[in-house]
C-alpha atoms as a PDB file:
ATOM      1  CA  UNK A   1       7.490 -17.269 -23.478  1.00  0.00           C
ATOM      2  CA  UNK A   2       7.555 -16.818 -19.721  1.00  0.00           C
ATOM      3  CA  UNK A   3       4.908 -17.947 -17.466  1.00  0.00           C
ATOM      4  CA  UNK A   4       4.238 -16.462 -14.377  1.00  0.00           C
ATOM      5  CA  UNK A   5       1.770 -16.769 -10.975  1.00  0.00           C
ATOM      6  CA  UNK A   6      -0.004 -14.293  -9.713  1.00  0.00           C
ATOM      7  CA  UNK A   7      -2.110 -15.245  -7.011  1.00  0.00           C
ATOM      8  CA  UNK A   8      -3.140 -11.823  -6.018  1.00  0.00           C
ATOM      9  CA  UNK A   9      -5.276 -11.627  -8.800  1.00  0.00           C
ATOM     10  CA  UNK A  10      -8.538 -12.292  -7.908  1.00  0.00           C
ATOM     11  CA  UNK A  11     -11.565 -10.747 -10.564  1.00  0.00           C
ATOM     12  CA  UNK A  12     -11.409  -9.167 -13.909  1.00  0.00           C
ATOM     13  CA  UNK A  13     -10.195  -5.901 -13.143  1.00  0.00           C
ATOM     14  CA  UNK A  14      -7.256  -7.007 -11.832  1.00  0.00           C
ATOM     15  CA  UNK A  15      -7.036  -9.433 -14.952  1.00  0.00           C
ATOM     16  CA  UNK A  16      -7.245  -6.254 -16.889  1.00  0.00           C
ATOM     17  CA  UNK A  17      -4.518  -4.562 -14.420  1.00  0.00           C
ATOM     18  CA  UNK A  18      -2.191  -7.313 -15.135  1.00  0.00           C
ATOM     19  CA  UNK A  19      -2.264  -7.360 -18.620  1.00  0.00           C
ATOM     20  CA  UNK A  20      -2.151  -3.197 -18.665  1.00  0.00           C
ATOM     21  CA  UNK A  21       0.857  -3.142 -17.109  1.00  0.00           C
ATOM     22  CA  UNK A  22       2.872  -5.571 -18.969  1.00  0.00           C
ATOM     23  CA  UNK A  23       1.475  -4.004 -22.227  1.00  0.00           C
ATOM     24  CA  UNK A  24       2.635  -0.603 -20.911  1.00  0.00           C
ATOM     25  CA  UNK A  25       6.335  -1.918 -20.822  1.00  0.00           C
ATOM     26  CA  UNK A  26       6.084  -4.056 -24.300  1.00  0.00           C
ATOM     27  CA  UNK A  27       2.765  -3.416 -26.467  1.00  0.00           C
ATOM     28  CA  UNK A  28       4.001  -5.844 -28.670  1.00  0.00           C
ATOM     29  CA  UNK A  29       3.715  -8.596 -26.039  1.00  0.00           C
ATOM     30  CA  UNK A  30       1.165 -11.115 -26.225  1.00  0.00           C
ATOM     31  CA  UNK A  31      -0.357 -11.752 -22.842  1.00  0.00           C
ATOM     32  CA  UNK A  32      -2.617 -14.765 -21.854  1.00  0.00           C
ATOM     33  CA  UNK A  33      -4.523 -14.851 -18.342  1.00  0.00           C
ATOM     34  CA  UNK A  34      -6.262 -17.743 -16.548  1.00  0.00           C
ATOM     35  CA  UNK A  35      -7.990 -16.275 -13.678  1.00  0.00           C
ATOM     36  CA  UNK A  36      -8.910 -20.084 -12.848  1.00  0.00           C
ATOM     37  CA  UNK A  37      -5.019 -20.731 -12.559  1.00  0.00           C
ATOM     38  CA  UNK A  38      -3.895 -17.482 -11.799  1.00  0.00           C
ATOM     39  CA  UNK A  39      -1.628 -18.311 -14.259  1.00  0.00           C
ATOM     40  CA  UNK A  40       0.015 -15.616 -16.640  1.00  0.00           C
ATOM     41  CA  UNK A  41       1.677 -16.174 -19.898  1.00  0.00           C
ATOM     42  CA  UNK A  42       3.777 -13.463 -21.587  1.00  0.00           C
ATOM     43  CA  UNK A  43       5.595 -13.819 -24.952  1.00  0.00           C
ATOM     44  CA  UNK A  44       7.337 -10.569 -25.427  1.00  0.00           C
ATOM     45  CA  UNK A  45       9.579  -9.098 -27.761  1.00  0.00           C
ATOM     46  CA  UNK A  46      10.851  -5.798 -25.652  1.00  0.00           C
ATOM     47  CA  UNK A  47      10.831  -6.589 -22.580  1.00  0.00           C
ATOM     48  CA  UNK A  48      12.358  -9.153 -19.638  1.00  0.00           C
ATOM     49  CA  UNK A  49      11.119 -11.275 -17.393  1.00  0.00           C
ATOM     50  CA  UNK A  50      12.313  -9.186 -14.618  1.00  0.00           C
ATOM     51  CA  UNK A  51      11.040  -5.838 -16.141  1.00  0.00           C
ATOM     52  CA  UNK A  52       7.426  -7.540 -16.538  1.00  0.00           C
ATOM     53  CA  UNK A  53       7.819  -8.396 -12.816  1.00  0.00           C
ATOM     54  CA  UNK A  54       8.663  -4.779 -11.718  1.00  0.00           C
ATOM     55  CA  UNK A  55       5.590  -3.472 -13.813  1.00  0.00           C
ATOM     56  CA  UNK A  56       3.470  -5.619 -12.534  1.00  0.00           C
ATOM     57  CA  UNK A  57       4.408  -4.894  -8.957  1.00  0.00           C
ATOM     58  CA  UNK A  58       4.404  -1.410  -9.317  1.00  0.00           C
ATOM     59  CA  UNK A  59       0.232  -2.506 -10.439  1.00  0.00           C
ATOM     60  CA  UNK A  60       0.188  -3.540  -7.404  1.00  0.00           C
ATOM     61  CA  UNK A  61       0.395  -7.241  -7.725  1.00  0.00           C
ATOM     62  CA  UNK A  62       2.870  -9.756  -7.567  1.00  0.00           C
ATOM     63  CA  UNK A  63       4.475 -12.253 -10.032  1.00  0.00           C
ATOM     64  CA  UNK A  64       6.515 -15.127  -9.359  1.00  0.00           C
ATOM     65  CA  UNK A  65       8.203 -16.642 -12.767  1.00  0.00           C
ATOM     66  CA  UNK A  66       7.072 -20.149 -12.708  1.00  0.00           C
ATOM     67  CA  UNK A  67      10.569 -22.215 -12.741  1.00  0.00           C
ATOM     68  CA  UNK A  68       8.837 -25.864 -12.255  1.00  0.00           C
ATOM     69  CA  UNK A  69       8.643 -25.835  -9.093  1.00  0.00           C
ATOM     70  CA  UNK A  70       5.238 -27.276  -7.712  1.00  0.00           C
ATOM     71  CA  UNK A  71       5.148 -25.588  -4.288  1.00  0.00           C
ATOM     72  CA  UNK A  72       2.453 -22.853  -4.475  1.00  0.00           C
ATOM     73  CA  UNK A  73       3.325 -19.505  -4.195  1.00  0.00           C
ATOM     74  CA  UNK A  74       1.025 -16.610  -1.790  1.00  0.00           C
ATOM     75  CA  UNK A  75       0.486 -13.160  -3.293  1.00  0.00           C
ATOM     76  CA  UNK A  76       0.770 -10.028  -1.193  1.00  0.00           C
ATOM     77  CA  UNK A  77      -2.708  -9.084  -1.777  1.00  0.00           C
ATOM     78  CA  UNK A  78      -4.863 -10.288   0.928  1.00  0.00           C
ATOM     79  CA  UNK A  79      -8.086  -8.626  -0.142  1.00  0.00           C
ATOM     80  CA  UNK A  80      -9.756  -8.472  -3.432  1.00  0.00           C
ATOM     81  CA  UNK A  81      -8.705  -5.631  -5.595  1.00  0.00           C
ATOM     82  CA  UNK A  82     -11.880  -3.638  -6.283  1.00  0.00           C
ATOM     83  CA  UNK A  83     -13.839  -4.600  -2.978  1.00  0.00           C
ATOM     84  CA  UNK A  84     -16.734  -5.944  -5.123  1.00  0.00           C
ATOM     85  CA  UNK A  85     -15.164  -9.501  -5.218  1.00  0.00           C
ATOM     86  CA  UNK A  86     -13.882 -11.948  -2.781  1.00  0.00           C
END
């Protein structure tokens, strides 16, 4: 399992984004978000941790594989997603 930030994410639909995007790559994979956190877990079986990254970017977001490091980490997005939410 692989645990990643993604502080770009920011309502729902980009919840739903995420987790789209790293199915797309291994639908096998079992995803877990925390909005709260912006926290995302991935246990896959078909992909790597690199190859989640690139899907997710190319979602438009941006994931940075948490290595224990407790520095924070900014996302690229600097507006909400869908323009209904913060």
């Amino acid at each position: 399992m692989k645990t990643f930030q993604v502080n770009d994410m920011t309502c729902g639909h980009c919840v739903d984004a995420v987790t789209k995007a790293v199915k797309g790559i291994d639908p096998a994979a079992h995803v877990s978000v925390n909005l709260a956190t912006k926290r995302l877990e991935v246990d896959f079986a078909a992909a790597d941790a690199r190859s989640i990254q690139s899907a997710i970017a190319v979602a438009g977001y941006t994931a940075v594989e948490e290595t224990g490091s407790a520095e924070p980490v900014q996302g690229a997005r600097s507006s909400s997603c869908c323009g209904s939410c913060p």
